[in-house]
C-alpha atoms as a PDB file:
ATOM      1  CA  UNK A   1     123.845 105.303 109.775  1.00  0.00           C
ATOM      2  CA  UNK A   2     121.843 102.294 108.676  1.00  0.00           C
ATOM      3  CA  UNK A   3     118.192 103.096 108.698  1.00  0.00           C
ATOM      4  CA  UNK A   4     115.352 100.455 109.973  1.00  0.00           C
ATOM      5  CA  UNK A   5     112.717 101.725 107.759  1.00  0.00           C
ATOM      6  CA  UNK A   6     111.478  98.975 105.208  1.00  0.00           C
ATOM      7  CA  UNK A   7     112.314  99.971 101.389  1.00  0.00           C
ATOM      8  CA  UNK A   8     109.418 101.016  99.715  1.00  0.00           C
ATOM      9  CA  UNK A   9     108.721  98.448  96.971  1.00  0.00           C
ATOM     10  CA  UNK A  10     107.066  99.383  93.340  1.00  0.00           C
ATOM     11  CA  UNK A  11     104.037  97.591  94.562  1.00  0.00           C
ATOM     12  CA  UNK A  12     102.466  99.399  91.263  1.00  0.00           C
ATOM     13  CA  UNK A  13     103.329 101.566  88.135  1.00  0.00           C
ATOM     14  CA  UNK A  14     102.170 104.569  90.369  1.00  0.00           C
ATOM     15  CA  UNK A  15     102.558 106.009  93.883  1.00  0.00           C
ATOM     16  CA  UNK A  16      99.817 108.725  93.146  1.00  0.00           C
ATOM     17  CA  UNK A  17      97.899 109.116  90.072  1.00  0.00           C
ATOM     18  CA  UNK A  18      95.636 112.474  89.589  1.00  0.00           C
ATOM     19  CA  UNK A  19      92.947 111.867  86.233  1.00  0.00           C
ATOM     20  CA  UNK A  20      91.600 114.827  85.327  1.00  0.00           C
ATOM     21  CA  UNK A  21      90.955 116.503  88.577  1.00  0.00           C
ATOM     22  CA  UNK A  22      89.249 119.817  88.918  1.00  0.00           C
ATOM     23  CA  UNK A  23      88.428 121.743  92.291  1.00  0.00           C
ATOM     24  CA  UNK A  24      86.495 124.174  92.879  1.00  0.00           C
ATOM     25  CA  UNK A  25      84.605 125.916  95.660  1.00  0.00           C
ATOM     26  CA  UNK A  26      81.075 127.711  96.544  1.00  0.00           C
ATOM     27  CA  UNK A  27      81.498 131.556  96.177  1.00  0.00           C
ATOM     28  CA  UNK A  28      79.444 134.353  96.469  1.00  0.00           C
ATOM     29  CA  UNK A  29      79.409 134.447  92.952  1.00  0.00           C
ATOM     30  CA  UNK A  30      78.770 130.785  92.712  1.00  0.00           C
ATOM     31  CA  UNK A  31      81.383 128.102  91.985  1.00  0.00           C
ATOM     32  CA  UNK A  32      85.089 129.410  92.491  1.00  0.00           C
ATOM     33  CA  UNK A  33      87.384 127.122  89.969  1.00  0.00           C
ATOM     34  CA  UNK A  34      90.916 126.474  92.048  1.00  0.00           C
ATOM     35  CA  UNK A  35      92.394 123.403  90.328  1.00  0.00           C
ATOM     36  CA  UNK A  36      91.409 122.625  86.309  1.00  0.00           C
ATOM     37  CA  UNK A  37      92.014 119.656  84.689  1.00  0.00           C
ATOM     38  CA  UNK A  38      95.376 118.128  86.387  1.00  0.00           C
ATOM     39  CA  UNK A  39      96.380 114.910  85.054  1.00  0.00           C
ATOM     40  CA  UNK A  40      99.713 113.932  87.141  1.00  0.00           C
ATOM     41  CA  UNK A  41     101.159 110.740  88.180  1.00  0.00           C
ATOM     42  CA  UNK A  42     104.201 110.011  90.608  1.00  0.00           C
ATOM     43  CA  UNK A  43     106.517 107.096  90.172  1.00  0.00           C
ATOM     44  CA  UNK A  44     106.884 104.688  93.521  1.00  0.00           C
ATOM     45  CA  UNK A  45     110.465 106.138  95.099  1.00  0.00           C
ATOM     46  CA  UNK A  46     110.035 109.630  93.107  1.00  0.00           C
ATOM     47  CA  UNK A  47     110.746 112.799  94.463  1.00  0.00           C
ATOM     48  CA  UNK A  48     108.536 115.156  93.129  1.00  0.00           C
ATOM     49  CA  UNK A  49     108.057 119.187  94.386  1.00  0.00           C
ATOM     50  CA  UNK A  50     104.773 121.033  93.370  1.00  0.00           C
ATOM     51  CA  UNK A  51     105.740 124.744  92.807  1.00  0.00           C
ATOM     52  CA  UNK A  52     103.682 127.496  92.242  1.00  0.00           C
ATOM     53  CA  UNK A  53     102.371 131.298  93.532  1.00  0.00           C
ATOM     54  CA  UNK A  54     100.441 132.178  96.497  1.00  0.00           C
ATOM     55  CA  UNK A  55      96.967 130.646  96.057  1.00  0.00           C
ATOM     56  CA  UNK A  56      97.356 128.501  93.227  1.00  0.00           C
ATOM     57  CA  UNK A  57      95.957 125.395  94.573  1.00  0.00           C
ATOM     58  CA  UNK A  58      99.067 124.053  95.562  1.00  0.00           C
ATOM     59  CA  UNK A  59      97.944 123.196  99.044  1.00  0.00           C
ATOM     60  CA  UNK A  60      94.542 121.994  97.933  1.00  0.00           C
ATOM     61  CA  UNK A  61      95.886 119.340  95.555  1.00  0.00           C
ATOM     62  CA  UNK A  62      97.904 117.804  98.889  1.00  0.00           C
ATOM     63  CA  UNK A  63      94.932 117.677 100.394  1.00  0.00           C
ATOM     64  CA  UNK A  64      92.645 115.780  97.942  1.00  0.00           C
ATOM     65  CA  UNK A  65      95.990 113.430  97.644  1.00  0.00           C
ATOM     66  CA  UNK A  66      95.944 113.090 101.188  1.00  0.00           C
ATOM     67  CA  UNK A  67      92.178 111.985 101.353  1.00  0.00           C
ATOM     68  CA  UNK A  68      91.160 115.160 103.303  1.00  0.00           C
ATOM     69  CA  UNK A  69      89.003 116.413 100.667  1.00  0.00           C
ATOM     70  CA  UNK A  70      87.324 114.921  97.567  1.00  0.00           C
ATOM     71  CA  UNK A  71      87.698 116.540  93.825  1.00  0.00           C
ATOM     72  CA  UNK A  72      84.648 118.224  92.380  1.00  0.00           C
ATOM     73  CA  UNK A  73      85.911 115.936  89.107  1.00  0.00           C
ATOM     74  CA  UNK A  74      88.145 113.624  87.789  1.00  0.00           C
ATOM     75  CA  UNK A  75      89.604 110.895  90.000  1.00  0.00           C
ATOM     76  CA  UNK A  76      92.911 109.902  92.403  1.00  0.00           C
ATOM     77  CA  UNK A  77      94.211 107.161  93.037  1.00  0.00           C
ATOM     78  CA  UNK A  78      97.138 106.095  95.984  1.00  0.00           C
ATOM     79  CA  UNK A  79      99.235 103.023  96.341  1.00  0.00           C
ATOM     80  CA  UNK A  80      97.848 102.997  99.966  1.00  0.00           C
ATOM     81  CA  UNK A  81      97.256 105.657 102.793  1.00  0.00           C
ATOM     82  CA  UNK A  82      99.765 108.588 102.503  1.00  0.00           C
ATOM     83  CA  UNK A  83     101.556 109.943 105.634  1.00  0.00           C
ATOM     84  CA  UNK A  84     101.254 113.822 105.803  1.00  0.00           C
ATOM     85  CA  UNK A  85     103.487 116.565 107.045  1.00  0.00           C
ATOM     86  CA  UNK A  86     102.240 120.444 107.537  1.00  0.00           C
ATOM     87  CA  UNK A  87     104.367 123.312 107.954  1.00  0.00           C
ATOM     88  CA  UNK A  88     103.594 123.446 111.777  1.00  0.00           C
ATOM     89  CA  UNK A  89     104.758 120.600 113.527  1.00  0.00           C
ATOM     90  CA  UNK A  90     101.302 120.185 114.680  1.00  0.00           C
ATOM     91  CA  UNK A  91     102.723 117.856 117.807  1.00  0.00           C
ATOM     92  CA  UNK A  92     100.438 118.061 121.069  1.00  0.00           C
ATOM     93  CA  UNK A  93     101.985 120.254 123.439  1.00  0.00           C
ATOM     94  CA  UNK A  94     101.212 118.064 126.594  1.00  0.00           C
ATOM     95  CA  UNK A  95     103.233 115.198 125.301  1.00  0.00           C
ATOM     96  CA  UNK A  96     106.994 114.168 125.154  1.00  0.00           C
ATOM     97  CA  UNK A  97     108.486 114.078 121.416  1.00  0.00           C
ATOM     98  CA  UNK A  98     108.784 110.398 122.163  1.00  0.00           C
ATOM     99  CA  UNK A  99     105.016 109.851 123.146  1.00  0.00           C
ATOM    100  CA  UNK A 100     103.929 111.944 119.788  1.00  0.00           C
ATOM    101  CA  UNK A 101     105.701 109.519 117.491  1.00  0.00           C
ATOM    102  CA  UNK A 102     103.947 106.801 119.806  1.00  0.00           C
ATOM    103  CA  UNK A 103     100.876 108.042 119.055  1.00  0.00           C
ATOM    104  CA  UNK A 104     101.534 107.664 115.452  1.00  0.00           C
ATOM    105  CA  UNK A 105     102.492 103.747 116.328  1.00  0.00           C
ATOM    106  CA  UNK A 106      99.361 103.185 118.988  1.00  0.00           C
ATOM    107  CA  UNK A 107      96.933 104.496 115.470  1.00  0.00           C
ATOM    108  CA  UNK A 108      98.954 101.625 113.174  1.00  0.00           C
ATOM    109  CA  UNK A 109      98.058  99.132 115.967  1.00  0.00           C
ATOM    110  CA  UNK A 110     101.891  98.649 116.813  1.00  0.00           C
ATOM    111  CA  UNK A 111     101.290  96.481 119.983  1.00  0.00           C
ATOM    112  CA  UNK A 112     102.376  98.922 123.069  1.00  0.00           C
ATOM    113  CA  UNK A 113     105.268  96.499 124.259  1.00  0.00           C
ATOM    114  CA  UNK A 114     107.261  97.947 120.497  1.00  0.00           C
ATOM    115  CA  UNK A 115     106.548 101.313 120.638  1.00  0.00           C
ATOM    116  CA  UNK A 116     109.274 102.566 123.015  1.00  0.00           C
ATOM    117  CA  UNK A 117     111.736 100.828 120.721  1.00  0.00           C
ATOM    118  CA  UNK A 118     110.399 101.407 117.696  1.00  0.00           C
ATOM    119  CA  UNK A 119     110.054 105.023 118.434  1.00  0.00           C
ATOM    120  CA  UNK A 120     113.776 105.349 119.381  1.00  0.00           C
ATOM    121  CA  UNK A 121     114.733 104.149 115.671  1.00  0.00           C
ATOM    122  CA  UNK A 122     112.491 106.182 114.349  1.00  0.00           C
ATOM    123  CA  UNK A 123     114.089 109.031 116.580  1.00  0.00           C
ATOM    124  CA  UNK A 124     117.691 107.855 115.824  1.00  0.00           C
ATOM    125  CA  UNK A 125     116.885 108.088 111.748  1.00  0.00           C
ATOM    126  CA  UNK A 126     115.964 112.333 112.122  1.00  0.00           C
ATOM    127  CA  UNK A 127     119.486 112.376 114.159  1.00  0.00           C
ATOM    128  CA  UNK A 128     117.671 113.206 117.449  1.00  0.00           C
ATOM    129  CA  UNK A 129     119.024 110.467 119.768  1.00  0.00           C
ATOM    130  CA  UNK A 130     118.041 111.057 123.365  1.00  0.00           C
ATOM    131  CA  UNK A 131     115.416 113.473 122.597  1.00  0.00           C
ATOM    132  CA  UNK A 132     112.159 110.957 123.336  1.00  0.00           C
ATOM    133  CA  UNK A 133     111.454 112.648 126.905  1.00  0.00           C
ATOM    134  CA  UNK A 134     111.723 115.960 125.596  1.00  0.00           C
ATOM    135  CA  UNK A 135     108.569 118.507 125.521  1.00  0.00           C
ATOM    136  CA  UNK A 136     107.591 120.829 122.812  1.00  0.00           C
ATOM    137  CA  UNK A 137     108.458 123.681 124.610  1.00  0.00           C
ATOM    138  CA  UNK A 138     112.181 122.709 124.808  1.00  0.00           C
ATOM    139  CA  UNK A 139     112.907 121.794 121.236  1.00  0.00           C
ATOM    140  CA  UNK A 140     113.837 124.287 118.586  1.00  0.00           C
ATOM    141  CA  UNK A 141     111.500 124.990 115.537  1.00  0.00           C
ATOM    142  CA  UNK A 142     114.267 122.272 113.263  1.00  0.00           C
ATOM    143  CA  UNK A 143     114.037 119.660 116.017  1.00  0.00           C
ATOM    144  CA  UNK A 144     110.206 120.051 116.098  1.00  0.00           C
ATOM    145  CA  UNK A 145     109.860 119.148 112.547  1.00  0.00           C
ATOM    146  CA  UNK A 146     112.596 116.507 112.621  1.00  0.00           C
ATOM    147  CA  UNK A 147     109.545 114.584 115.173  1.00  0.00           C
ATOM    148  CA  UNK A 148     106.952 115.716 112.819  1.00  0.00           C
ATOM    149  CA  UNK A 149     109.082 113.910 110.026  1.00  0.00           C
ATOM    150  CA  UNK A 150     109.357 110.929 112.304  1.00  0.00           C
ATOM    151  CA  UNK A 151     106.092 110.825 113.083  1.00  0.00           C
ATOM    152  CA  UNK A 152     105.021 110.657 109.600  1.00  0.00           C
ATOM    153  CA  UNK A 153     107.329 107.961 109.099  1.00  0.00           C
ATOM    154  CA  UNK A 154     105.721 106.096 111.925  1.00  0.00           C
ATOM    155  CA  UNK A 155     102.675 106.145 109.796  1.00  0.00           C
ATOM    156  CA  UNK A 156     104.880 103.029 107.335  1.00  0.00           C
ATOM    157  CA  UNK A 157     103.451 104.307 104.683  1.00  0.00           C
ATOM    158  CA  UNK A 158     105.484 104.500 101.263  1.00  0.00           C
ATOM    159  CA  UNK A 159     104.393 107.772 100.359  1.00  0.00           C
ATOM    160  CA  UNK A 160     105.080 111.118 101.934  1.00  0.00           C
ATOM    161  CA  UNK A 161     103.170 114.495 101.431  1.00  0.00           C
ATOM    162  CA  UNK A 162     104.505 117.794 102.484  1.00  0.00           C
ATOM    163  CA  UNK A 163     103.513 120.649 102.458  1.00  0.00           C
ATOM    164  CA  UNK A 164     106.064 123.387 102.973  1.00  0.00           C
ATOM    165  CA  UNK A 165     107.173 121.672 106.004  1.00  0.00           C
ATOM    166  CA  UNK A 166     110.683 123.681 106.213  1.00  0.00           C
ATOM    167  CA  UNK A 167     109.163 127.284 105.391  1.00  0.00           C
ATOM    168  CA  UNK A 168     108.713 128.769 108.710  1.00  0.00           C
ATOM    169  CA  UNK A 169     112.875 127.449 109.483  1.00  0.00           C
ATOM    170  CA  UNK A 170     115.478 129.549 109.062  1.00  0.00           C
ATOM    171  CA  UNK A 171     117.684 129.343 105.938  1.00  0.00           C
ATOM    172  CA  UNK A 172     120.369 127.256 108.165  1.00  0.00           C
ATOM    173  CA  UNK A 173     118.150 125.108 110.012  1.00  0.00           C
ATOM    174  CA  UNK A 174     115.971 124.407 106.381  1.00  0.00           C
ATOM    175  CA  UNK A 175     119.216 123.751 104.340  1.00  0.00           C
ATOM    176  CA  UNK A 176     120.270 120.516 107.273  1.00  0.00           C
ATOM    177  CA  UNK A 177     116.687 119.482 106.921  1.00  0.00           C
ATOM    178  CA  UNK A 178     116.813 119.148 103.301  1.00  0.00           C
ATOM    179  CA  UNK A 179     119.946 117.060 103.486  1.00  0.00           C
ATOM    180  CA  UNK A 180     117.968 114.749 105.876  1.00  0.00           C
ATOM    181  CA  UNK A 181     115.331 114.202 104.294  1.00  0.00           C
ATOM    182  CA  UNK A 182     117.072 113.753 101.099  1.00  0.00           C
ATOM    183  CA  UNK A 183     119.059 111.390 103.117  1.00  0.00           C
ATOM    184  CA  UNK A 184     116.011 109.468 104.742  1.00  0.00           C
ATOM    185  CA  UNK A 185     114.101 109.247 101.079  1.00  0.00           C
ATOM    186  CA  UNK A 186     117.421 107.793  99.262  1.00  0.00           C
ATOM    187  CA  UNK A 187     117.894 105.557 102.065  1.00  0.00           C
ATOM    188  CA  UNK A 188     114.152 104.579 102.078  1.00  0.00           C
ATOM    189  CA  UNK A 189     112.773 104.536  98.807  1.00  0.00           C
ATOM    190  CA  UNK A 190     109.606 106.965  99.569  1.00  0.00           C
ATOM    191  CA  UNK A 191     107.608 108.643  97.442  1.00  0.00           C
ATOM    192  CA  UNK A 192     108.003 111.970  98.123  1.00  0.00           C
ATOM    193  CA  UNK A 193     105.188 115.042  96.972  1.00  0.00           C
ATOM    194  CA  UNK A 194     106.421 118.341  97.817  1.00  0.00           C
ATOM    195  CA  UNK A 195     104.453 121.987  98.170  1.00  0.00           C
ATOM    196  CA  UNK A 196     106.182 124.632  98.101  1.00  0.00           C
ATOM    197  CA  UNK A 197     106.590 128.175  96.662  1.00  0.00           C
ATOM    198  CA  UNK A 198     110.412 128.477  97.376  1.00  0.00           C
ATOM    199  CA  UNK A 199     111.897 127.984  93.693  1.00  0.00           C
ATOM    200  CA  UNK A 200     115.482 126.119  94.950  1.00  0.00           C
ATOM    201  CA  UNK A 201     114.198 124.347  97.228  1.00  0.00           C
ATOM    202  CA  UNK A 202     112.320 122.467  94.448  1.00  0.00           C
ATOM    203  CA  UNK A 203     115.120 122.115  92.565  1.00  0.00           C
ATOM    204  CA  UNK A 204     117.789 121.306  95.308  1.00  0.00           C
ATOM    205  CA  UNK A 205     115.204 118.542  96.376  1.00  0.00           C
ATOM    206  CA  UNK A 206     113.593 117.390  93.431  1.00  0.00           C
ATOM    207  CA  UNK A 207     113.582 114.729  90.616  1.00  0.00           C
ATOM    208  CA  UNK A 208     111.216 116.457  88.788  1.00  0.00           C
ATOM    209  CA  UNK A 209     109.649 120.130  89.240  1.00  0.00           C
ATOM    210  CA  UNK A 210     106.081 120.817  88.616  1.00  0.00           C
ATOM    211  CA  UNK A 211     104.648 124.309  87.974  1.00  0.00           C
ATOM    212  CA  UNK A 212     101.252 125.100  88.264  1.00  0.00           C
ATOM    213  CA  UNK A 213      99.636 128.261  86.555  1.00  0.00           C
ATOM    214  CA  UNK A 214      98.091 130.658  89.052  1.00  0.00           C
ATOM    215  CA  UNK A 215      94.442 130.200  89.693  1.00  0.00           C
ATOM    216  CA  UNK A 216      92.708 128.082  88.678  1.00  0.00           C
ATOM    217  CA  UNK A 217      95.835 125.590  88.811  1.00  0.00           C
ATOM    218  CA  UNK A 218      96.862 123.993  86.028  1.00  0.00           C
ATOM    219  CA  UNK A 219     100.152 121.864  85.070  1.00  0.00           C
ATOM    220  CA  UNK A 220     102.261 124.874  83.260  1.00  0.00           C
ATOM    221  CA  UNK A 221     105.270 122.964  82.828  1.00  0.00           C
ATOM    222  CA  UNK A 222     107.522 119.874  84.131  1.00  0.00           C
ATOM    223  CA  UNK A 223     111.348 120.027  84.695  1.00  0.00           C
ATOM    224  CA  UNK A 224     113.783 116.443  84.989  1.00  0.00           C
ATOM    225  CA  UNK A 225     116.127 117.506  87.483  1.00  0.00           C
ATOM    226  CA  UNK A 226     119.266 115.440  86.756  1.00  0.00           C
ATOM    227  CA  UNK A 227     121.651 117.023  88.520  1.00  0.00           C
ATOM    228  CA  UNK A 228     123.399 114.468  91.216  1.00  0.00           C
ATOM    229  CA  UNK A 229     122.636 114.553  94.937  1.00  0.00           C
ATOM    230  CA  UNK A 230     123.719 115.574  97.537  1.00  0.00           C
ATOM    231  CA  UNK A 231     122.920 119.308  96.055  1.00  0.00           C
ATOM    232  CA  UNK A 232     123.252 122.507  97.290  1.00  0.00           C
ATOM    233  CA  UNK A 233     121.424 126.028  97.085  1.00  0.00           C
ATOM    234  CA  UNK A 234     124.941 127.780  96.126  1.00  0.00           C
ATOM    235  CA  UNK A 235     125.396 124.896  93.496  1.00  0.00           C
ATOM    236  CA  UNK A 236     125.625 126.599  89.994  1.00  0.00           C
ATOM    237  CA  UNK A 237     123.491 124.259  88.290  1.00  0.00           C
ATOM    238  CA  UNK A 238     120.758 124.933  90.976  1.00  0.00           C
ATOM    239  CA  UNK A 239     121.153 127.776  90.879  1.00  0.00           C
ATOM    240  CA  UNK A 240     120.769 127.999  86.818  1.00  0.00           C
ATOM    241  CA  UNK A 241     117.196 125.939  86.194  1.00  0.00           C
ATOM    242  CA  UNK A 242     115.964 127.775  89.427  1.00  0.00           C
ATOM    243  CA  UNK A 243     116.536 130.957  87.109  1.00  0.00           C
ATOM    244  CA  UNK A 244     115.213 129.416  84.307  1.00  0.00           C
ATOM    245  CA  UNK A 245     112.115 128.371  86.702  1.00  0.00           C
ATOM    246  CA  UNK A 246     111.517 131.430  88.106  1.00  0.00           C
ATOM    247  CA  UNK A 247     110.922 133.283  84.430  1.00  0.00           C
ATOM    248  CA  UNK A 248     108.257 130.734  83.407  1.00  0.00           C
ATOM    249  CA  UNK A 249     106.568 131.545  87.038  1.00  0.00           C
ATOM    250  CA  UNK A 250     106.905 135.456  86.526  1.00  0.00           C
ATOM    251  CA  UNK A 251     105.478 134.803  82.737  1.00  0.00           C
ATOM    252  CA  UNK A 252     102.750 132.685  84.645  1.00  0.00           C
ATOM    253  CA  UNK A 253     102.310 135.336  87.515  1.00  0.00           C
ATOM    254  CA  UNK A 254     101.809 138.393  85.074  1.00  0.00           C
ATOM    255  CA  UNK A 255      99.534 136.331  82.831  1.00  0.00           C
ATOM    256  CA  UNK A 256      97.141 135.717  85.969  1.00  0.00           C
ATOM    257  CA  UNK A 257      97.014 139.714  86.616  1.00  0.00           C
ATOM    258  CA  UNK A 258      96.530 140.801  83.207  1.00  0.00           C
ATOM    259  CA  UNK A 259      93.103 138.497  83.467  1.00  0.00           C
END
């Protein structure tokens, strides 16, 4: 199926560039260090996943990308607003799925006579034709974040955060919403920055793999992921760097509790 989002261009050498950037927070014992020193850029149309343990700033470093909080230092910089997605769906329960990616089109200033339309396509691009009328309450946990992903694609923006979107689904459910939205970023050109702590899902998604060190978060280590798409979890050489993955986070897990 033909998609009607616009390709992202390479408007710039960068889709998000992170200079430096440390994070930390008040404490009872004063300030709490959570993110040291991360220097990271992501390429307009990469696909990049952000891996690391419980608690290692992962979530906090989509945030200050996202605008939602400011670095204590260093600086980042976005080729334009990003569109966010959470791991709950966070759509308003009193409205249809279609009026919840209208929503997203009303804040964009899409004039009111183009949402219904609009919102459709954008409907028809997570495969969930026919679903605009339908409430919360009577779509499954996938279908919910398939309007969550088309609301953030509402947003037009060329860069997508996520933050373990898929990790509430069940392993069925998440492994047809990874094709999808491997689908919808080839077909698309997004840049893509993804949280999460499952190891193969960064590697059946990814371009490139970044570790960070448990607390405070640094940038332990960068993988290339050339293995072709599609991918799957069961694939071999998935399954082989995800091994090779997992040791350095075990070696950076045991390192944090020996401090």
């Amino acid at each position: 199926m033909a998609t009607t989002l616009a390709k992202a261009g390479p408007a710039t050498e960068y889709a998000v560039r992170l200079d430096h950037v440390s994070k930390s927070f008040a404490g009872p014992g004063g300030a709490q260090p959570v993110l040291d020193d991360i220097s990271l850029d992501v390429a307009p149309g990469e696909f990049v996943t952000l891996l690391g343990a419980s608690g290692c700033g992962k979530s906090t470093l989509l945030n200050l990308v996202a605008g939602l909080d400011r670095p204590t230092t260093g600086s980042i910089a976005t080729d334009g607003r990003p569109a966010l997605m959470f791991q709950e769906h966070a759509l308003f329960p009193w409205l249809t799925a279609g009026k919840n990616i209208e929503l997203a089109l009303k804040l964009r200033g899409v004039p009111k006579s183009d949402r219904r339309a609009r919102t459709e396509e954008l409907l028809g691009i997570v495969r969930l034709n026919g679903a605009y009328g339908k409430r919360v309450h009577e779509l499954s946990g996938g279908m919910r974040q398939r309007v969550a992903l088309a609301r953030a694609l509402a947003q037009e923006s060329g860069l997508l955060l996520m933050d373990e979107p898929f990790a509430a689904l069940d392993a069925i459910t998440r492994d047809v919403l990874h094709d999808e939205l491997t689908r919808i970023w080839a077909e698309t050109g997004l840049s893509v920055l993804f949280v999460t702590h499952n190891v193969r899902e960064a590697v059946r998604l990814a371009q490139r793999v970044v570790l960070l060190s448990s607390r405070p978060g640094r940038v332990a280590r960068e993988w290339t992921v050339d293995i072709p798409q599609p991918r799957r979890i069961e694939d071999a050489p998935v399954a082989e760097l995800s091994l090779e993955i997992t040791e350095v986070l075990r070696g950076e897990i045991s390192r944090h509790g020996r401090h």
